[in-house]
C-alpha atoms as a PDB file:
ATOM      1  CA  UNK A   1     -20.115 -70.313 319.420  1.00  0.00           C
ATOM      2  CA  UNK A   2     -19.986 -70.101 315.396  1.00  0.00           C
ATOM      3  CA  UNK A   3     -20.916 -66.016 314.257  1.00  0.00           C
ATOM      4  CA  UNK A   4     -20.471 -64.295 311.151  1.00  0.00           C
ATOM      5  CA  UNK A   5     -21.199 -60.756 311.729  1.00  0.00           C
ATOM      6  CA  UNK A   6     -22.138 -57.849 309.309  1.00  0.00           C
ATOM      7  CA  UNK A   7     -20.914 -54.853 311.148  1.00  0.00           C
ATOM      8  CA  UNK A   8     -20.824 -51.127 309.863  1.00  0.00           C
ATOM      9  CA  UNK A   9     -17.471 -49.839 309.924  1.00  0.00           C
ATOM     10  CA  UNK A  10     -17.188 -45.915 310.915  1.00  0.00           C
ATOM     11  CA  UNK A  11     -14.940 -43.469 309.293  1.00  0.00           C
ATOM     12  CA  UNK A  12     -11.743 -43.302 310.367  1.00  0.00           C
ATOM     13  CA  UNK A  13     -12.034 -46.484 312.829  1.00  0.00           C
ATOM     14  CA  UNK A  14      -9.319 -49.914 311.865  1.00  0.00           C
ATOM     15  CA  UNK A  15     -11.051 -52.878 312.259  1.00  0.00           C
ATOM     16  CA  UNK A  16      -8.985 -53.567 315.480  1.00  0.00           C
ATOM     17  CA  UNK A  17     -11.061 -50.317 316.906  1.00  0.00           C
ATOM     18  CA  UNK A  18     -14.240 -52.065 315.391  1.00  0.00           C
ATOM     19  CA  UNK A  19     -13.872 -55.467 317.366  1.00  0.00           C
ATOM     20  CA  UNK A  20     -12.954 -53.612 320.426  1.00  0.00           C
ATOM     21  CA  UNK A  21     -16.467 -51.586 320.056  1.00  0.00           C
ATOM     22  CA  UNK A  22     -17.932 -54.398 319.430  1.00  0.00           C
ATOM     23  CA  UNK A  23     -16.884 -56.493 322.384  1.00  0.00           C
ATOM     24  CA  UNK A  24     -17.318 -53.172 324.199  1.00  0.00           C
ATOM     25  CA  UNK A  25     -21.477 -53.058 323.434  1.00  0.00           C
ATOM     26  CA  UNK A  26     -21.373 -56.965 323.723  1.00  0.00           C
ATOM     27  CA  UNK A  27     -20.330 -58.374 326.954  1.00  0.00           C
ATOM     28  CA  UNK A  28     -20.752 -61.910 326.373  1.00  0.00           C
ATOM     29  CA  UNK A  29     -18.239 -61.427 323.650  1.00  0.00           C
ATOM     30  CA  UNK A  30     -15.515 -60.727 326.005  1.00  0.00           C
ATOM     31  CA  UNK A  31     -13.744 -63.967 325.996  1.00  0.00           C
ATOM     32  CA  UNK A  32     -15.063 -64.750 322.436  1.00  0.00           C
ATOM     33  CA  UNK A  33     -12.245 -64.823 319.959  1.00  0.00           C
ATOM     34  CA  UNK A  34     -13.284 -62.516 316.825  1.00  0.00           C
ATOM     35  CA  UNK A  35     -11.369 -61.361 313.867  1.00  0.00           C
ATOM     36  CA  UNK A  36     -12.095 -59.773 310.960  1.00  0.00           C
ATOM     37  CA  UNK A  37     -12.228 -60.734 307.004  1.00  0.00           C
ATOM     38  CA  UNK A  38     -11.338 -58.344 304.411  1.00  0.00           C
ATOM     39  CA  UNK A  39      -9.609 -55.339 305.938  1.00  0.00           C
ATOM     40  CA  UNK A  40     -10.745 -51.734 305.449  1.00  0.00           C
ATOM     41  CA  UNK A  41      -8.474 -48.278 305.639  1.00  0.00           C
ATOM     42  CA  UNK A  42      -9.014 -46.075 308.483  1.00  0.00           C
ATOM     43  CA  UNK A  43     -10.764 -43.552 306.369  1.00  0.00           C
ATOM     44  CA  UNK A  44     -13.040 -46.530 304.508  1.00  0.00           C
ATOM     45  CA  UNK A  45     -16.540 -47.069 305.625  1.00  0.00           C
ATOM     46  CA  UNK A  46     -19.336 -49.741 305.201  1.00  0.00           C
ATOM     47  CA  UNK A  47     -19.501 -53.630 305.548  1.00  0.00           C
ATOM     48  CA  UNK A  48     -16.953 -55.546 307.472  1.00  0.00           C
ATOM     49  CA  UNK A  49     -17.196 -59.374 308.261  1.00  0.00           C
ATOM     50  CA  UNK A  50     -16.353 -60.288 311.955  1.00  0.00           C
ATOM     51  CA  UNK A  51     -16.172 -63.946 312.748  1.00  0.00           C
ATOM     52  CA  UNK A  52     -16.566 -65.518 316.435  1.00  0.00           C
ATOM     53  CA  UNK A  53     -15.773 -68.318 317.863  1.00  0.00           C
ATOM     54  CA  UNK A  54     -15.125 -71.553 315.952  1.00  0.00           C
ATOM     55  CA  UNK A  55     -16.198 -69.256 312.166  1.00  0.00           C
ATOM     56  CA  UNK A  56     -12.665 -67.751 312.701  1.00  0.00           C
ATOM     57  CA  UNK A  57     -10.985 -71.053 311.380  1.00  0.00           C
ATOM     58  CA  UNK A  58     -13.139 -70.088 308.239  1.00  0.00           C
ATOM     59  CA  UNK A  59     -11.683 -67.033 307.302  1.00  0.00           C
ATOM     60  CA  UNK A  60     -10.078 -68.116 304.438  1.00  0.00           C
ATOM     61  CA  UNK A  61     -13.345 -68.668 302.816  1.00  0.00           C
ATOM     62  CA  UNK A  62     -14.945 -65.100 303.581  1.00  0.00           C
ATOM     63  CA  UNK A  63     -11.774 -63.411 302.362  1.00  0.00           C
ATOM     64  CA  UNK A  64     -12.531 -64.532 299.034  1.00  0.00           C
ATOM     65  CA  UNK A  65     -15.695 -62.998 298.966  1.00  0.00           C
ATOM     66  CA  UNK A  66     -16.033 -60.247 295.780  1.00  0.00           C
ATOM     67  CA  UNK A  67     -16.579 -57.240 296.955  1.00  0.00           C
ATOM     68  CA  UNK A  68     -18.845 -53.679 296.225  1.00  0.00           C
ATOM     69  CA  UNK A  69     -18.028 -50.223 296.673  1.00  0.00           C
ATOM     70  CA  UNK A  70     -18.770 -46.638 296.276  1.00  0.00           C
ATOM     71  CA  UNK A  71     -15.823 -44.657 296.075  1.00  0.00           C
ATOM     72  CA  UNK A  72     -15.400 -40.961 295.276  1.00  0.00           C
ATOM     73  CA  UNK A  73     -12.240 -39.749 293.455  1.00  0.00           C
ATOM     74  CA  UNK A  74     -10.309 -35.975 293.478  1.00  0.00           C
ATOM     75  CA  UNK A  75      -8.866 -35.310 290.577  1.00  0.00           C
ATOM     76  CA  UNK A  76      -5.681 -32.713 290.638  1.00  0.00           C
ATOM     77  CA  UNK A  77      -3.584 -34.289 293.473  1.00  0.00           C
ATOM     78  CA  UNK A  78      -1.503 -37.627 294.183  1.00  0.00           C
ATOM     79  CA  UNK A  79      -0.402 -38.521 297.669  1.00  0.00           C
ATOM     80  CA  UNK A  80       1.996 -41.667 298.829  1.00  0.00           C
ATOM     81  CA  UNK A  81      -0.989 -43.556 300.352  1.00  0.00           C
ATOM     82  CA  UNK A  82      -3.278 -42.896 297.536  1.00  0.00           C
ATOM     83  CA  UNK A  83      -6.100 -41.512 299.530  1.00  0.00           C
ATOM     84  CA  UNK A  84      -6.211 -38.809 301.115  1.00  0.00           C
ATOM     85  CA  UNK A  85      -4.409 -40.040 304.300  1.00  0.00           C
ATOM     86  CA  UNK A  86      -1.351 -39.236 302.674  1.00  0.00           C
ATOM     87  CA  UNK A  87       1.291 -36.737 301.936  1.00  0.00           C
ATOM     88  CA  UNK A  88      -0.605 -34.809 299.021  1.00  0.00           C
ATOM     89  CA  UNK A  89       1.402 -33.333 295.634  1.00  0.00           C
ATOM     90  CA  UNK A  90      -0.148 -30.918 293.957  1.00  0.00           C
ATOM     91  CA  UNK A  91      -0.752 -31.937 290.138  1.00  0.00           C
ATOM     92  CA  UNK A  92      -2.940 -30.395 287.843  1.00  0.00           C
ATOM     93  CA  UNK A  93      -6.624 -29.173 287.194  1.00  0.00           C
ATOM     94  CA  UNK A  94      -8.902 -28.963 284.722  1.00  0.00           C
ATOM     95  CA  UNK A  95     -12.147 -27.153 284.826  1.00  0.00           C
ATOM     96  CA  UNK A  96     -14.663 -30.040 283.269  1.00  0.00           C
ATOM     97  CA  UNK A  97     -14.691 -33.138 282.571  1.00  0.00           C
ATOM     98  CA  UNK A  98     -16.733 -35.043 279.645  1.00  0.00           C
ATOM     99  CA  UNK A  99     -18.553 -38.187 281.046  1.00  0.00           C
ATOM    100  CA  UNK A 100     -17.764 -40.064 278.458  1.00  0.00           C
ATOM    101  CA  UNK A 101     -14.605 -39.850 277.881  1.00  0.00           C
ATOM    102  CA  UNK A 102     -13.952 -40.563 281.602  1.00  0.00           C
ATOM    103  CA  UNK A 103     -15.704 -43.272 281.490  1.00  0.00           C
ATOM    104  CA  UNK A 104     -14.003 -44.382 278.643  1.00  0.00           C
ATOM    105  CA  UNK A 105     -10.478 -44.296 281.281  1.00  0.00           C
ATOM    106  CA  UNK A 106     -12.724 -46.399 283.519  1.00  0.00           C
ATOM    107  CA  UNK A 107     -13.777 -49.188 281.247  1.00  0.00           C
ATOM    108  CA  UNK A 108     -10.340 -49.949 280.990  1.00  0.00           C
ATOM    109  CA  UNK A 109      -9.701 -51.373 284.345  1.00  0.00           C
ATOM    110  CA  UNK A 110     -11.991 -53.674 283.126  1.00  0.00           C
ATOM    111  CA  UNK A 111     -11.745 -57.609 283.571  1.00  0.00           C
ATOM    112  CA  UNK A 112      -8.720 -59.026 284.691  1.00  0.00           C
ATOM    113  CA  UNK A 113      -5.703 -57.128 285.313  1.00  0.00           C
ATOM    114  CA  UNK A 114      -2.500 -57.456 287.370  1.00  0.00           C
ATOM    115  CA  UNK A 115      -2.643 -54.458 290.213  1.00  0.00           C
ATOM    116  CA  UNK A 116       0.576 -53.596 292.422  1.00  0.00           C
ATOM    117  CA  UNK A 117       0.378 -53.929 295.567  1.00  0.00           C
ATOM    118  CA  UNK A 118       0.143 -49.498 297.310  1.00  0.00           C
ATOM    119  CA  UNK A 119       3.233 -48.660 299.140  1.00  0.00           C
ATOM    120  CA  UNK A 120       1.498 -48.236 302.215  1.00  0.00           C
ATOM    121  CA  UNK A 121      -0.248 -51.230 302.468  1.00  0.00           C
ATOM    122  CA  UNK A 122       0.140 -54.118 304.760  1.00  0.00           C
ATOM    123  CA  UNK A 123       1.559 -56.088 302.469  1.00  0.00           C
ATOM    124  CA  UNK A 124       4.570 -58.078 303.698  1.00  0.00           C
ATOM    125  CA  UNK A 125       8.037 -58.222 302.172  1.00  0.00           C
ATOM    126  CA  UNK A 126      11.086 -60.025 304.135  1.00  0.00           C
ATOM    127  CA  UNK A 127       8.815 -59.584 307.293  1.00  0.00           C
ATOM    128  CA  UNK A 128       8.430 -56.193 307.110  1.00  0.00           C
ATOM    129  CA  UNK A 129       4.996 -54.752 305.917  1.00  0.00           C
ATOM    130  CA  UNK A 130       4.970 -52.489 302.390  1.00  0.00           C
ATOM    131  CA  UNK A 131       4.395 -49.348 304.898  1.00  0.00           C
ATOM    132  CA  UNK A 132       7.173 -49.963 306.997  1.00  0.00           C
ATOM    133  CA  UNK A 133       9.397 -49.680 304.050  1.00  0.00           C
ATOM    134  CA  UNK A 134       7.545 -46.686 302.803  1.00  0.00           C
ATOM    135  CA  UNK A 135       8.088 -44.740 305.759  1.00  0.00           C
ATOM    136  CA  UNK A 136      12.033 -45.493 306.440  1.00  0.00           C
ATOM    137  CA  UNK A 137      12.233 -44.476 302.573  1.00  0.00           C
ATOM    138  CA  UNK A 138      13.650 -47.982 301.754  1.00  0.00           C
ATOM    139  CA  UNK A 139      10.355 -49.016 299.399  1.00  0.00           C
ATOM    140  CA  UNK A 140      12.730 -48.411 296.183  1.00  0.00           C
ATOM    141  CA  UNK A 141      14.810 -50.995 297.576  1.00  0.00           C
ATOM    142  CA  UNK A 142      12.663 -53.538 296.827  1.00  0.00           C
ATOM    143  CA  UNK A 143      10.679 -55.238 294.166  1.00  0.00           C
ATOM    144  CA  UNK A 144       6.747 -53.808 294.356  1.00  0.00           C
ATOM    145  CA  UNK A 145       4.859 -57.401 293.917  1.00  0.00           C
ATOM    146  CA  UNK A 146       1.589 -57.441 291.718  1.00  0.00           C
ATOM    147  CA  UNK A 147      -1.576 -59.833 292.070  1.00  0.00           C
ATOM    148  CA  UNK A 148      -3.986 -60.570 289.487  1.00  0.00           C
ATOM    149  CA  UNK A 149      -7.490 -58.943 290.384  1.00  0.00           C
ATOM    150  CA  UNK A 150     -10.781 -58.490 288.304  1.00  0.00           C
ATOM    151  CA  UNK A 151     -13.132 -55.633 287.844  1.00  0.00           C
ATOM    152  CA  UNK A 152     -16.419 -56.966 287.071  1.00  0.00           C
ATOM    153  CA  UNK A 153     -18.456 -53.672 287.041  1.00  0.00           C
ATOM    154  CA  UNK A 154     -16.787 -49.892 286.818  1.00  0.00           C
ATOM    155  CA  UNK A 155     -19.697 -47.160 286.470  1.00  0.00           C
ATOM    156  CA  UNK A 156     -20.052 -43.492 287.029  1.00  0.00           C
ATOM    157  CA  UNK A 157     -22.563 -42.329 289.307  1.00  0.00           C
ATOM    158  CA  UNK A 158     -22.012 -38.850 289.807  1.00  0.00           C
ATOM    159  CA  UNK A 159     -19.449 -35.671 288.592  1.00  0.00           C
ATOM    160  CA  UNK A 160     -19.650 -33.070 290.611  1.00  0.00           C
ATOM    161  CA  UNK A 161     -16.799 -29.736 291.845  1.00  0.00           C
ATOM    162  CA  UNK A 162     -15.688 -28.515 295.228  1.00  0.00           C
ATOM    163  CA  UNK A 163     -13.569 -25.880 295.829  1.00  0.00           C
ATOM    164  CA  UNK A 164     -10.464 -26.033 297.646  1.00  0.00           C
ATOM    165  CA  UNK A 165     -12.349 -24.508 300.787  1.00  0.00           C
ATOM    166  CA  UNK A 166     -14.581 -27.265 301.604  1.00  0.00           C
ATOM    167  CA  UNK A 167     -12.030 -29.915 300.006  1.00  0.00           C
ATOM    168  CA  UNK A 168      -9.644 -28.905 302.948  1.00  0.00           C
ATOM    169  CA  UNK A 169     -12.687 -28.624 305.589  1.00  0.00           C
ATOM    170  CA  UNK A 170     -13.719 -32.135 304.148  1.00  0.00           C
ATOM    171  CA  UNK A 171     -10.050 -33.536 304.758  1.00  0.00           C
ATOM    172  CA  UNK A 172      -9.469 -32.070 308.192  1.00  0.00           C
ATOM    173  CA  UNK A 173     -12.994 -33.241 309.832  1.00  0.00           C
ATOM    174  CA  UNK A 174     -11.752 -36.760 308.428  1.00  0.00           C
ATOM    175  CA  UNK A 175      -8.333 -36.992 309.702  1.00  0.00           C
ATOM    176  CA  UNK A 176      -9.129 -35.740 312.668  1.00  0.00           C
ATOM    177  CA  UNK A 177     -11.527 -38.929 313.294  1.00  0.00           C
ATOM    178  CA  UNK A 178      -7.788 -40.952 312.738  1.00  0.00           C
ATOM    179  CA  UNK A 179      -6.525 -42.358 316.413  1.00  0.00           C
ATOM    180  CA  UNK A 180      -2.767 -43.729 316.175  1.00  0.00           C
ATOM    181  CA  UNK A 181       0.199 -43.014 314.283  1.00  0.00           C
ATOM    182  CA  UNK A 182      -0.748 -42.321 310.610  1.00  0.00           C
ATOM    183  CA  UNK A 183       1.225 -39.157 310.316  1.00  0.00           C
ATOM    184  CA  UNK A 184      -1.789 -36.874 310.640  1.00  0.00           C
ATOM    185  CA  UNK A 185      -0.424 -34.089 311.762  1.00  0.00           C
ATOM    186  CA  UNK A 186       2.535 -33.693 309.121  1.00  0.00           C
ATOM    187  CA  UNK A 187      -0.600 -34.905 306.073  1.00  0.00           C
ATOM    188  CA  UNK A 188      -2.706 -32.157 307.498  1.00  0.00           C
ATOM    189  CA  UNK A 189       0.045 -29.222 307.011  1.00  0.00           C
ATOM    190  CA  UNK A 190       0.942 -30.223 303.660  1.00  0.00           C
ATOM    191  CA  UNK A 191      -2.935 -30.248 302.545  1.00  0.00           C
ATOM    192  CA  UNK A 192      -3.091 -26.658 304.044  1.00  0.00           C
ATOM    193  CA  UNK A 193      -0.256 -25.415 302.394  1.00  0.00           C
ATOM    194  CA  UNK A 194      -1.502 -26.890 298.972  1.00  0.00           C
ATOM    195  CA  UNK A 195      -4.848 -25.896 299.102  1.00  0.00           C
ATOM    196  CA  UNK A 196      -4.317 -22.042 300.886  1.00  0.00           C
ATOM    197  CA  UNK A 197      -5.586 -19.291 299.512  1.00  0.00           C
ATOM    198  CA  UNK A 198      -3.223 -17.104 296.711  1.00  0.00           C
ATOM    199  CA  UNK A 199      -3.774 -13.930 295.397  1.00  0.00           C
ATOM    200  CA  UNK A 200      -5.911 -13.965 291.781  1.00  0.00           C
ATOM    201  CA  UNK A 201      -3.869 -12.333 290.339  1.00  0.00           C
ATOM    202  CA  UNK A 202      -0.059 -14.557 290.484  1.00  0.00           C
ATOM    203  CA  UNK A 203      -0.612 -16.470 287.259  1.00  0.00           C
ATOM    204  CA  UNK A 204       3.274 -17.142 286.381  1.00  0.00           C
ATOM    205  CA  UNK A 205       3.478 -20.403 286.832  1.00  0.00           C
ATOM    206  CA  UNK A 206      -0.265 -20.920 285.537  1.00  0.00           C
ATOM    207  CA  UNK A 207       0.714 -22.739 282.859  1.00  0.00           C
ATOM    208  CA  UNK A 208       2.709 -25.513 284.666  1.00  0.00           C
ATOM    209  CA  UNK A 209      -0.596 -25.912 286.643  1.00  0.00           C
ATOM    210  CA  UNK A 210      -2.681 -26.365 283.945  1.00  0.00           C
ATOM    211  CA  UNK A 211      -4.158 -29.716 281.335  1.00  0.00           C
ATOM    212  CA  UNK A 212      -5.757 -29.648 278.724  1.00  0.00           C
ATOM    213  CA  UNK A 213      -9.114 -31.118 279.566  1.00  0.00           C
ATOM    214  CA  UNK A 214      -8.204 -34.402 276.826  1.00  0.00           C
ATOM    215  CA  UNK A 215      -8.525 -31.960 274.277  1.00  0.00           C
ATOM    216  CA  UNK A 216      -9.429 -28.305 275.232  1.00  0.00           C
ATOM    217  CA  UNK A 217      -6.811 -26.068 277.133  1.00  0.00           C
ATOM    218  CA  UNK A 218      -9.249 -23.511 277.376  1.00  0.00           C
ATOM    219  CA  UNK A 219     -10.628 -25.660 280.360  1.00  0.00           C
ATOM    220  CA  UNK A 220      -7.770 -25.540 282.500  1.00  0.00           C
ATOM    221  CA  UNK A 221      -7.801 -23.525 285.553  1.00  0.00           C
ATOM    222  CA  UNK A 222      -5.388 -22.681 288.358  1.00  0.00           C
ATOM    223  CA  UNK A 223      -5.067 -23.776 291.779  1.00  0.00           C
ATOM    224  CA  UNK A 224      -6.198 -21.351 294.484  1.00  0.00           C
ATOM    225  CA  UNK A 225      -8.254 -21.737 297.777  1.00  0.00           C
ATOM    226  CA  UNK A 226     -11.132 -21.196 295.732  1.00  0.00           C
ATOM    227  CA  UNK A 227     -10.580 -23.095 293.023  1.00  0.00           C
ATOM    228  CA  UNK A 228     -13.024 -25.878 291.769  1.00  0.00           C
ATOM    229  CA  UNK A 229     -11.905 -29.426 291.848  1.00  0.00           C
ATOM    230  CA  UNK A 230     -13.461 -32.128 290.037  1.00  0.00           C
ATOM    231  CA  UNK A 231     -14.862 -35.364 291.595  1.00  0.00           C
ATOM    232  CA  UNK A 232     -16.273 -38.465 290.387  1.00  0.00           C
ATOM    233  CA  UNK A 233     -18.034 -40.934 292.206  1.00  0.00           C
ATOM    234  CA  UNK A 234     -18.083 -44.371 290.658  1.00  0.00           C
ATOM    235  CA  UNK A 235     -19.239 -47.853 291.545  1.00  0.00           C
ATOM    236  CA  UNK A 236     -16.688 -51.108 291.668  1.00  0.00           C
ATOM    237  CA  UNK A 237     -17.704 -54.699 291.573  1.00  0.00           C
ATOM    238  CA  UNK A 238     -14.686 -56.556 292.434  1.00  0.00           C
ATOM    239  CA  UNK A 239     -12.537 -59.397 292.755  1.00  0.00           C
ATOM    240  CA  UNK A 240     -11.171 -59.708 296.462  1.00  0.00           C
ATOM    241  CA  UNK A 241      -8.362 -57.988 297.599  1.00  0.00           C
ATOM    242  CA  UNK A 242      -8.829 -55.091 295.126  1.00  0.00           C
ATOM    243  CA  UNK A 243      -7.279 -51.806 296.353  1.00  0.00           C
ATOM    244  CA  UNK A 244     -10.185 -48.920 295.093  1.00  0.00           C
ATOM    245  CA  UNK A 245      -7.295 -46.616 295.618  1.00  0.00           C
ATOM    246  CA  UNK A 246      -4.857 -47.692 293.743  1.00  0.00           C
ATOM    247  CA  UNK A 247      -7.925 -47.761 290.795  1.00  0.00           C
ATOM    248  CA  UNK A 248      -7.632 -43.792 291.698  1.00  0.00           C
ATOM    249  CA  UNK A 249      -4.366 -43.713 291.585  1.00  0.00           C
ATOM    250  CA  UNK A 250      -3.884 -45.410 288.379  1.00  0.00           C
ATOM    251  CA  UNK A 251      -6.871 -42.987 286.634  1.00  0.00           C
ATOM    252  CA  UNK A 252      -4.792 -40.436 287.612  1.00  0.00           C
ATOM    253  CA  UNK A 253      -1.809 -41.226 286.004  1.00  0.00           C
ATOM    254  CA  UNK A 254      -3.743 -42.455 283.118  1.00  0.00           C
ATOM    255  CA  UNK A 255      -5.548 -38.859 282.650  1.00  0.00           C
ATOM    256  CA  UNK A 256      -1.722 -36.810 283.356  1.00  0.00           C
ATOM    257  CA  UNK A 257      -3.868 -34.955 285.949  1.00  0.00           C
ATOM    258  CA  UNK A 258      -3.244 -36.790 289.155  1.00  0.00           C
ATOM    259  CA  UNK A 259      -5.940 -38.325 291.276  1.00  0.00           C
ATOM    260  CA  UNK A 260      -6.467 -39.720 294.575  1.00  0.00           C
ATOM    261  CA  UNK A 261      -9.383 -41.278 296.946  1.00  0.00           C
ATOM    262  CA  UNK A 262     -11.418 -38.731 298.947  1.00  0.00           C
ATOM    263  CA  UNK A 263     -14.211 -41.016 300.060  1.00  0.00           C
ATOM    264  CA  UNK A 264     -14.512 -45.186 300.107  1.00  0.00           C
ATOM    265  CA  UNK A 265     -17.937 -46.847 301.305  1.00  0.00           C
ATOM    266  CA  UNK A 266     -17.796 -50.614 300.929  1.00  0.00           C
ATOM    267  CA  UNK A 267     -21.754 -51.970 300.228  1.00  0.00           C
ATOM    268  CA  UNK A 268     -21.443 -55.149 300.051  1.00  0.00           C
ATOM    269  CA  UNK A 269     -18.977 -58.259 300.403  1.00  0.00           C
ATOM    270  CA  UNK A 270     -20.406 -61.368 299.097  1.00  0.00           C
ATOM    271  CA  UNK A 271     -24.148 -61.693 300.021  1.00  0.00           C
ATOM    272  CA  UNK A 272     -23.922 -59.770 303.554  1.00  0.00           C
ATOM    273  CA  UNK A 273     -24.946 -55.839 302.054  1.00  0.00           C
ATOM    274  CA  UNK A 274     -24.512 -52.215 303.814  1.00  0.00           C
ATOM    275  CA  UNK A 275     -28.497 -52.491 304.607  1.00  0.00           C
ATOM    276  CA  UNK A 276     -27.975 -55.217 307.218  1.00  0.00           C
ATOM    277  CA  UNK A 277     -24.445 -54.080 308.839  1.00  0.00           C
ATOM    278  CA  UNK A 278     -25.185 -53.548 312.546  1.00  0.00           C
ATOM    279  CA  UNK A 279     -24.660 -49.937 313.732  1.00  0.00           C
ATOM    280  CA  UNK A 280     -23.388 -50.920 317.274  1.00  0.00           C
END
């Protein structure tokens, strides 16, 4: 047997969970060796590549497949993990954003550029994977390593708010999809104490909490449950091996406002697109 299979990914499934589904639905698979080719996080979505049989001594050739996502970005926050599967920090907010000028940040990543490797990533170092290190608090011991990746396409589709209300509703109903250790429970309480609900009228601090919107402090807002937070969803073509959010990461830093990954959909890896993926 010799497959390559386009299979839909759900939120908040690894790709271990996938191939187990998958074998699951597909008896005749059972004794089939599969594996997959281009990971996905648990909270990612969209194509992933199985291959069966004798096509998983090809792997190396479907890993270097470029890649196509949609990926939607909260601005305001940074977490270790980069998305929102990870211990949140509360940054800063503003209350618009000018197209434009964010897509001016954008074009930047741009070509070819040398990206770090996330902290919690699987990344191996001495035998130990970048997450591992992360989590004993032992990642400043070592030396971060960067790959060269390329950005072929970086575009804004959409801007759009959402308050703090159904931000947190949004986070919870995706965590909870999470099975295994990812430190869900300890992610969700630190969301919910970021994002509860103050009184209007406890402005003291409002000024730490605030950024001038690139130009315009008169645009800065400050955090409460029903505060507004911008989004941006955006479309990557990429190189392989890209991490979309460590792109978020890095726009954050680059704007002073902090920003991390609230949704990832990947459409399309090499010629196999999101229209064909099998919904098993």
């Amino acid at each position: 047997m010799n497959k390559v299979l386009n299979i839909y990914k759900r939120e908040g499934e690894t790709p271990l969970e996938v191939i187990n589904r998958f074998r699951a639905n597909n008896p005749e698979y059972q004794s089939v060796k599969i594996t997959y080719a281009g990971r996905l996080d648990p909270l990612a979505e969209g194509v992933l590549i199985l291959l069966a049989g004798s096509a998983v001594y090809e792997k190396e050739k479907y890993l270097k497949l470029d890649k196509e996502y949609e990926a939607e970005i909260v601005f305001g926050f940074e977490t270790d993990t980069y998305d929102i599967l990870g211990l949140p920090k509360r940054k800063k907010v503003i209350k618009d954003f000018h197209k434009d000028e964010l897509a001016g940040f954008l074009n930047k990543f741009l070509g070819k550029n040398k990206q770090p490797f996330p902290p919690y990533s699987s990344y191996k170092i001495k035998g130990k994977p970048l997450f591992e290190w992360s989590r004993e608090e032992k990642i400043k011991d070592i030396k971060i390593p960067e790959k060269e990746r390329e950005i072929y396409e970086i575009k804004i589709l959409r801007l759009q708010k959402i308050n703090g209300r159904n931000l947190l509703a949004q986070i919870n109903k995706k965590i909870q999809k999470v099975k295994g250790d990812f430190r869900q429970e300890k992610i969700l309480k630190k969301w919910q104490g970021i994002l509860k609900d103050k009184p209007a009228n406890k402005f003291q601090n409002f000024k730490n909490k605030m950024v001038h919107n690139f130009s315009d402090s008169r645009n800065c807002v400050p955090f409460s449950y029903s505060a507004e937070f911008q989004t941006a969803k955006i479309k990557i073509k990429c190189s392989s091996g890209t991490y979309i959010r460590s792109i978020a990461h890095k726009l954050g830093k680059d704007l002073k406002i902090g920003a991390t990954l609230l949704n990832l959909k990947r459409t399309k890896v090499g010629d196999f697109e999101i229209k064909d993926s099998l919904k098993i």
